[in-house]
PDB file of N, CA and C in Angstrom:
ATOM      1  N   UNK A   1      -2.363  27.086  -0.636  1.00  0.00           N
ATOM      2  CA  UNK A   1      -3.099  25.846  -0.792  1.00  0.00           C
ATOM      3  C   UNK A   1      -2.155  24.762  -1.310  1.00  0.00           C
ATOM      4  N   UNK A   2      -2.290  23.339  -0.672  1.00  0.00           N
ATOM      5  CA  UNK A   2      -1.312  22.390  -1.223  1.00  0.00           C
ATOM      6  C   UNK A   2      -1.664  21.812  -2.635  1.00  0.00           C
ATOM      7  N   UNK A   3      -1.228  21.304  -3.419  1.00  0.00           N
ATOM      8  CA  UNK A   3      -0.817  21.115  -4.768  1.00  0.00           C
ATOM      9  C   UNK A   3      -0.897  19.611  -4.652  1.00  0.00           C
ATOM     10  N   UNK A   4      -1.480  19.217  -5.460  1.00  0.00           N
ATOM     11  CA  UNK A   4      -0.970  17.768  -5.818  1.00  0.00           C
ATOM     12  C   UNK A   4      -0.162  17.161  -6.776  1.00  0.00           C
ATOM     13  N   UNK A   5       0.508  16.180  -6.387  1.00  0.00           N
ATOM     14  CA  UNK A   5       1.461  16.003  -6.790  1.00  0.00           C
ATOM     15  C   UNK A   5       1.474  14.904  -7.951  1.00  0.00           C
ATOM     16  N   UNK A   6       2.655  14.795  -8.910  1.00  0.00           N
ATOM     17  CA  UNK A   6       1.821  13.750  -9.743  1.00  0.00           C
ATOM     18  C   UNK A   6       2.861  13.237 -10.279  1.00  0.00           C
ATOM     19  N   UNK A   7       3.574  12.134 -10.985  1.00  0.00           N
ATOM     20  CA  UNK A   7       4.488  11.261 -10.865  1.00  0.00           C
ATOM     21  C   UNK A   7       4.305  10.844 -12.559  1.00  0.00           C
ATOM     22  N   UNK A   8       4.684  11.858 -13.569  1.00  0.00           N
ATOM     23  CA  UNK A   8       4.471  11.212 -14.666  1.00  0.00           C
ATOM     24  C   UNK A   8       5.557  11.147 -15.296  1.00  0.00           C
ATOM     25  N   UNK A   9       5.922  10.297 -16.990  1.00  0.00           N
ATOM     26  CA  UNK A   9       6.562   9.723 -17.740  1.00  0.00           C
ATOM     27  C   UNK A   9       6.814  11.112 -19.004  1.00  0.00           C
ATOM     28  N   UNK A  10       8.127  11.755 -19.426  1.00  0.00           N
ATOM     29  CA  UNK A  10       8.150  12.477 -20.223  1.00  0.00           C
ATOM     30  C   UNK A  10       8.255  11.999 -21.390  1.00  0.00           C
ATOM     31  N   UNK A  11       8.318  12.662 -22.390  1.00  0.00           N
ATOM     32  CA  UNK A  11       8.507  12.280 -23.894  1.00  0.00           C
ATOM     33  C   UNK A  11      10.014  11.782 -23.847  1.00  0.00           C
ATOM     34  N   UNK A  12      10.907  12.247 -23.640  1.00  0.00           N
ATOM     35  CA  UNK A  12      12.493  12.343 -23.501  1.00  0.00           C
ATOM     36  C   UNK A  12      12.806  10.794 -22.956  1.00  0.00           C
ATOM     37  N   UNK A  13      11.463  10.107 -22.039  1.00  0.00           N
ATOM     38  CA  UNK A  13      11.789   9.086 -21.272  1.00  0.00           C
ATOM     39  C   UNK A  13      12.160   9.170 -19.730  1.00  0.00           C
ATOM     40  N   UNK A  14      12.389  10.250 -19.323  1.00  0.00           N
ATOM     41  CA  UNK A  14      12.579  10.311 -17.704  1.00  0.00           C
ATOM     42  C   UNK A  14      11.359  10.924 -17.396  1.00  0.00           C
ATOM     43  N   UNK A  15      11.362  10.606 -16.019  1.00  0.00           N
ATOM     44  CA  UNK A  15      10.485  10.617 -15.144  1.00  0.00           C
ATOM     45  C   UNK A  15      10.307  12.184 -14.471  1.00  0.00           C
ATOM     46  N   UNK A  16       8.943  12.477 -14.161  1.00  0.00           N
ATOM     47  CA  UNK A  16       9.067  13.851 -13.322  1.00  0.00           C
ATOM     48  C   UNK A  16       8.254  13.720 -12.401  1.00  0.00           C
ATOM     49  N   UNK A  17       7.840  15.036 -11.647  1.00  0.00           N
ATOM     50  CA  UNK A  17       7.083  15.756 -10.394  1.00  0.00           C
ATOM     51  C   UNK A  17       6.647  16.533 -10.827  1.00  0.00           C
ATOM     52  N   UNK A  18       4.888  16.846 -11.243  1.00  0.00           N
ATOM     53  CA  UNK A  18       4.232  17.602 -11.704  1.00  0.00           C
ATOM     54  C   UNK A  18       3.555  18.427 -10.521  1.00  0.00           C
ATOM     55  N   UNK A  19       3.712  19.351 -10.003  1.00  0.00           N
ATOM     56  CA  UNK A  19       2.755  19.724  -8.923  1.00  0.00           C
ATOM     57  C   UNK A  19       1.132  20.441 -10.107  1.00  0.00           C
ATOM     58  N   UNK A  20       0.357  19.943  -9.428  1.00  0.00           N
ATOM     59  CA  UNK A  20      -1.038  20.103 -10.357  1.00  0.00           C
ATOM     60  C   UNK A  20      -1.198  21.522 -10.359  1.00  0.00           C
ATOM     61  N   UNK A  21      -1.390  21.898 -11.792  1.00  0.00           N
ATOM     62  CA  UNK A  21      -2.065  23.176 -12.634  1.00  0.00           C
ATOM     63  C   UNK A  21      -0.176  23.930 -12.800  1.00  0.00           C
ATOM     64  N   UNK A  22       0.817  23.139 -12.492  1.00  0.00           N
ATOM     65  CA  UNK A  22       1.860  23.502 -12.908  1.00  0.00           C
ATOM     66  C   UNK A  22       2.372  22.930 -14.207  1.00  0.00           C
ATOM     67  N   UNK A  23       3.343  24.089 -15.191  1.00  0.00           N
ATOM     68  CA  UNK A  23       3.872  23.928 -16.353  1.00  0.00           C
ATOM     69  C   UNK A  23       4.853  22.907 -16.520  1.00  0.00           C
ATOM     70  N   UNK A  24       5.770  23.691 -15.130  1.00  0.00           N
ATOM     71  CA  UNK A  24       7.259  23.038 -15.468  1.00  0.00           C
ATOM     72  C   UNK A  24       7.441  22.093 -14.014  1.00  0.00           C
ATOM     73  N   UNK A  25       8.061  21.360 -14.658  1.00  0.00           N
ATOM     74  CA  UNK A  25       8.188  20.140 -12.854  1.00  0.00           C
ATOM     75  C   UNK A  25       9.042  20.520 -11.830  1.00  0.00           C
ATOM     76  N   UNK A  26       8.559  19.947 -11.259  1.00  0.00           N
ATOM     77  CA  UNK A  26       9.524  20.437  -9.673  1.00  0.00           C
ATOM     78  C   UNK A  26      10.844  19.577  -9.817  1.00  0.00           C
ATOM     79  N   UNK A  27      10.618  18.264 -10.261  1.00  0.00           N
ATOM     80  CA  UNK A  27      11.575  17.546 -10.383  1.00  0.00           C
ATOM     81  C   UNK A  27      11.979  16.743 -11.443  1.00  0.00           C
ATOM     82  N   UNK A  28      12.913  16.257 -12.062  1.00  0.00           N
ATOM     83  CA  UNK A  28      12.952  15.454 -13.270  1.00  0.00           C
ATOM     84  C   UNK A  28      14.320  14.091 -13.217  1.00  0.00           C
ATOM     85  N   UNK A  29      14.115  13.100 -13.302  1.00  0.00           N
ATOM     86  CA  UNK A  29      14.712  12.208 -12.958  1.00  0.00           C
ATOM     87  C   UNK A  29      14.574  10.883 -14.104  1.00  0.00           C
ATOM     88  N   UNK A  30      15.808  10.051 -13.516  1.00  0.00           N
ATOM     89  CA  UNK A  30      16.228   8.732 -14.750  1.00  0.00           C
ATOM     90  C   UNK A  30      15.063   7.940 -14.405  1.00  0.00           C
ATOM     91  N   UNK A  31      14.785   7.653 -13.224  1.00  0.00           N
ATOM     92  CA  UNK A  31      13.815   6.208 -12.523  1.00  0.00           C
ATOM     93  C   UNK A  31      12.583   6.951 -12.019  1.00  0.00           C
ATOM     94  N   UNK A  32      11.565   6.574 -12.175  1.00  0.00           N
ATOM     95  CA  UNK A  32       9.919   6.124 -11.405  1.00  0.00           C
ATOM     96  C   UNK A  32      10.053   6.535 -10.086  1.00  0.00           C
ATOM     97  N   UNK A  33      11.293   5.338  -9.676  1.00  0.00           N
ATOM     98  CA  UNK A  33      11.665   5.355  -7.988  1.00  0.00           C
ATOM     99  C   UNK A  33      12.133   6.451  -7.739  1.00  0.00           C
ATOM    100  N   UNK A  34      12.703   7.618  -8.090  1.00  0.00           N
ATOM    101  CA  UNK A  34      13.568   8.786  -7.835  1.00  0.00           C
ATOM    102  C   UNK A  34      12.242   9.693  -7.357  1.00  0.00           C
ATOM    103  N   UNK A  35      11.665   9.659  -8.883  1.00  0.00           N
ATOM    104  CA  UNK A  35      10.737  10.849  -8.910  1.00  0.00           C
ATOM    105  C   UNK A  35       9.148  10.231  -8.031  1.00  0.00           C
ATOM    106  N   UNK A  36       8.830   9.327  -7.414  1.00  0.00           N
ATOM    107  CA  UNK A  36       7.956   9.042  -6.278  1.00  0.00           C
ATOM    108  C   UNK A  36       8.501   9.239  -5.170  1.00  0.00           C
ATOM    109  N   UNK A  37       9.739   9.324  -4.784  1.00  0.00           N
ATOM    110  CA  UNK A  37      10.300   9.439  -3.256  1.00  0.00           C
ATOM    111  C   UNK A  37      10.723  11.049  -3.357  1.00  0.00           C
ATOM    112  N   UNK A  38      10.861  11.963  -4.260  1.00  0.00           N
ATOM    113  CA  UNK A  38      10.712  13.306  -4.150  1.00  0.00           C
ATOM    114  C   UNK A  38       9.247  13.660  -4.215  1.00  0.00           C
ATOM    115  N   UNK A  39       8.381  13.009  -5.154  1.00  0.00           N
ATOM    116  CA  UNK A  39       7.029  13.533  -4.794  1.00  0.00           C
ATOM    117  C   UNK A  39       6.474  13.268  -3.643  1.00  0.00           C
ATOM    118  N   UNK A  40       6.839  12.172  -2.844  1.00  0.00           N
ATOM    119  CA  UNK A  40       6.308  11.957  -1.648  1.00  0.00           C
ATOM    120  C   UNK A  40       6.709  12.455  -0.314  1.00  0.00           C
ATOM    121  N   UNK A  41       7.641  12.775  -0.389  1.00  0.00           N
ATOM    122  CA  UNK A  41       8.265  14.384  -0.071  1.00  0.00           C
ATOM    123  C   UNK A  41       7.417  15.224   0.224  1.00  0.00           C
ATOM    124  N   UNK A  42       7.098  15.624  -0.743  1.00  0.00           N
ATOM    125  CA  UNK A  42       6.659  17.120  -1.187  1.00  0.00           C
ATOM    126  C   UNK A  42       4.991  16.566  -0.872  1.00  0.00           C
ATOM    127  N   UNK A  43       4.538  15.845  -0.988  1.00  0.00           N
ATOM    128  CA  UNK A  43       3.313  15.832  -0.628  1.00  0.00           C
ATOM    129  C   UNK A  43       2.926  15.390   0.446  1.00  0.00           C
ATOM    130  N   UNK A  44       4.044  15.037   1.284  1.00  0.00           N
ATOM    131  CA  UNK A  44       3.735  15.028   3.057  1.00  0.00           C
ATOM    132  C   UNK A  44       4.123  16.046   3.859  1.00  0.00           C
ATOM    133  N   UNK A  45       5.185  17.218   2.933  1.00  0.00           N
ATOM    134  CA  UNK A  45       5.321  17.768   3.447  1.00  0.00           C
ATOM    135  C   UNK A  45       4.070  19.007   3.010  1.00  0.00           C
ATOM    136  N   UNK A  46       3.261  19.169   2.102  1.00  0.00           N
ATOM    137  CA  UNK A  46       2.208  19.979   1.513  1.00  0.00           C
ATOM    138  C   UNK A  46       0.718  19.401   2.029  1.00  0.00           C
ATOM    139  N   UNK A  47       0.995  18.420   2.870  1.00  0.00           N
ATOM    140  CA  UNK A  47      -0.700  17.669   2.979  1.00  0.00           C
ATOM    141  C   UNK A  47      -1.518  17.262   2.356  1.00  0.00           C
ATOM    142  N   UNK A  48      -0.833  16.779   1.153  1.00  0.00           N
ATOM    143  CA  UNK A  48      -1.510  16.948  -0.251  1.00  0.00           C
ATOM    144  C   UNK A  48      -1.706  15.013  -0.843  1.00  0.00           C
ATOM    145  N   UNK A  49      -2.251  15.105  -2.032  1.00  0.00           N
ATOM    146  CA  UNK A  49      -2.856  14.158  -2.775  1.00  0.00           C
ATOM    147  C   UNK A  49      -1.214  13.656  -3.259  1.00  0.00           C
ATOM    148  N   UNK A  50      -0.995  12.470  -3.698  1.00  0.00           N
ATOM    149  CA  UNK A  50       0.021  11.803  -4.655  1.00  0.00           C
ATOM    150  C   UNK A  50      -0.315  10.653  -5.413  1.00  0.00           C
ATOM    151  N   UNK A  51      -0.089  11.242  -6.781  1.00  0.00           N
ATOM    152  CA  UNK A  51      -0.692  10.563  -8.038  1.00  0.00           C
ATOM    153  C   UNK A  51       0.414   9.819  -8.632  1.00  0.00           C
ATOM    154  N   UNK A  52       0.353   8.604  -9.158  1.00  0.00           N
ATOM    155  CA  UNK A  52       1.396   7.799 -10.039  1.00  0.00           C
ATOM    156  C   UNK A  52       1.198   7.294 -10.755  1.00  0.00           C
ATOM    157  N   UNK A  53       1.282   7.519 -11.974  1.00  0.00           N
ATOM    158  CA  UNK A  53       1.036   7.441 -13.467  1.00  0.00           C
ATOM    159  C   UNK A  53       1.722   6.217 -13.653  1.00  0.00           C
ATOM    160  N   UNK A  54       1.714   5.594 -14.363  1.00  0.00           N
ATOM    161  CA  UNK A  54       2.569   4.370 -14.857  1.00  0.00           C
ATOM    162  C   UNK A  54       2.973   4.943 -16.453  1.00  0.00           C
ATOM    163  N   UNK A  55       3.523   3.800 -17.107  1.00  0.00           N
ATOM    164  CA  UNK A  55       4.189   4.621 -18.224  1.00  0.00           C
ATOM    165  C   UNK A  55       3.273   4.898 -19.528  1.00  0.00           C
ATOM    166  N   UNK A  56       2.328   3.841 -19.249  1.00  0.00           N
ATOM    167  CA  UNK A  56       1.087   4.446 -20.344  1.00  0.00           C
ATOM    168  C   UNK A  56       0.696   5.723 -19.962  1.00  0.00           C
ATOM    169  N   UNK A  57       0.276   6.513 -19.062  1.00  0.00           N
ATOM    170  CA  UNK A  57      -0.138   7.468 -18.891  1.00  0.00           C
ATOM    171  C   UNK A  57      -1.227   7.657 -17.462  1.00  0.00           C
ATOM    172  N   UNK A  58      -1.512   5.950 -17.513  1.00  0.00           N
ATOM    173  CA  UNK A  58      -2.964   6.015 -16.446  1.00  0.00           C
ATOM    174  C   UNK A  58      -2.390   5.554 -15.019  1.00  0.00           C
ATOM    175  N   UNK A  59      -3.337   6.192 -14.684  1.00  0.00           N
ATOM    176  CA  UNK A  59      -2.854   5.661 -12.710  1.00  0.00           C
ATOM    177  C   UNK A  59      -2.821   4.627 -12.220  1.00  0.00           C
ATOM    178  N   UNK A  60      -1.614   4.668 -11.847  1.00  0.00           N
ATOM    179  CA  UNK A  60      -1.278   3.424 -11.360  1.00  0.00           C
ATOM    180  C   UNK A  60      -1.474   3.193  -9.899  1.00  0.00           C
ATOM    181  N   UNK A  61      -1.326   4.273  -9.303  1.00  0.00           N
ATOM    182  CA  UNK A  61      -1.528   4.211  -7.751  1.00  0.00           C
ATOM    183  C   UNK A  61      -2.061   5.650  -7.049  1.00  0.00           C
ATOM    184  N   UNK A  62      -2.210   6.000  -5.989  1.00  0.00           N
ATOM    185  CA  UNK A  62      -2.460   6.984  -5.060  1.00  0.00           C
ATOM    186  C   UNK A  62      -2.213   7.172  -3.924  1.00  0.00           C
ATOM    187  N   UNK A  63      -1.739   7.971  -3.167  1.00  0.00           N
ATOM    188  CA  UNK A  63      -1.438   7.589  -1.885  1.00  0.00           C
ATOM    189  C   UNK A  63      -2.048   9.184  -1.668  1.00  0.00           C
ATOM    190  N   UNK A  64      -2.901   9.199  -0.218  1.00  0.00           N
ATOM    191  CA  UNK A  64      -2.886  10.761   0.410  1.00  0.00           C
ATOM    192  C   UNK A  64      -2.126  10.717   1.906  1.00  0.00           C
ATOM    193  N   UNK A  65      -1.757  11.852   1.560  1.00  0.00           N
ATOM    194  CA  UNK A  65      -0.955  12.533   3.116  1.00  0.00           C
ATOM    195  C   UNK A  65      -2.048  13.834   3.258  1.00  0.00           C
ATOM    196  N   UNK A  66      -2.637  14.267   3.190  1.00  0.00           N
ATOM    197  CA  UNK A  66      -3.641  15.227   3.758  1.00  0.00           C
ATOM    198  C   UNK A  66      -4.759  14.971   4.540  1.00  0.00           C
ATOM    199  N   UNK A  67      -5.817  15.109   5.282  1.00  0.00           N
ATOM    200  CA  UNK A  67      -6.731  15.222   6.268  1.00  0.00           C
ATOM    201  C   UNK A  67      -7.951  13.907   5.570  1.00  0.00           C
ATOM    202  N   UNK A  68      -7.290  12.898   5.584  1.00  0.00           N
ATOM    203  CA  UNK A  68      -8.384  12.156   4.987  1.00  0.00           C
ATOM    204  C   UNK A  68      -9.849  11.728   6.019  1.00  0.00           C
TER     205      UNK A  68
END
């Protein structure tokens, strides 16, 4: 089943790729921009949902690549 993907802000200050109900990220990066163009990746290539957090915490955007 595809995973959604999610684009949030760490404590440390860099950016990651959360695939949903996962611990550890798929990806971890300096810029926003890094870690949305690997999640979007991964969620066109999974058919899946893509979530983007902004740096408060709340969503900032959405995009789907799955069977809308």
């Amino acid at each position: 089943m595809a995973k959604n993907q999610h684009v949030t802000k760490r404590p440390d200050g860099k950016w990651q790729v959360l695939g949903e109900g996962n611990s550890k990220a798929t990806k971890v990066t300096d810029r926003q921009l890094d870690a949305i163009i690997a999640a979007t990746d991964i969620a066109k290539n999974q058919k899946s949902e893509l979530f983007i957090h902004g740096r408060d915490g709340k969503f900032r955007e959405r995009n789907s690549y799955g069977n809308d």
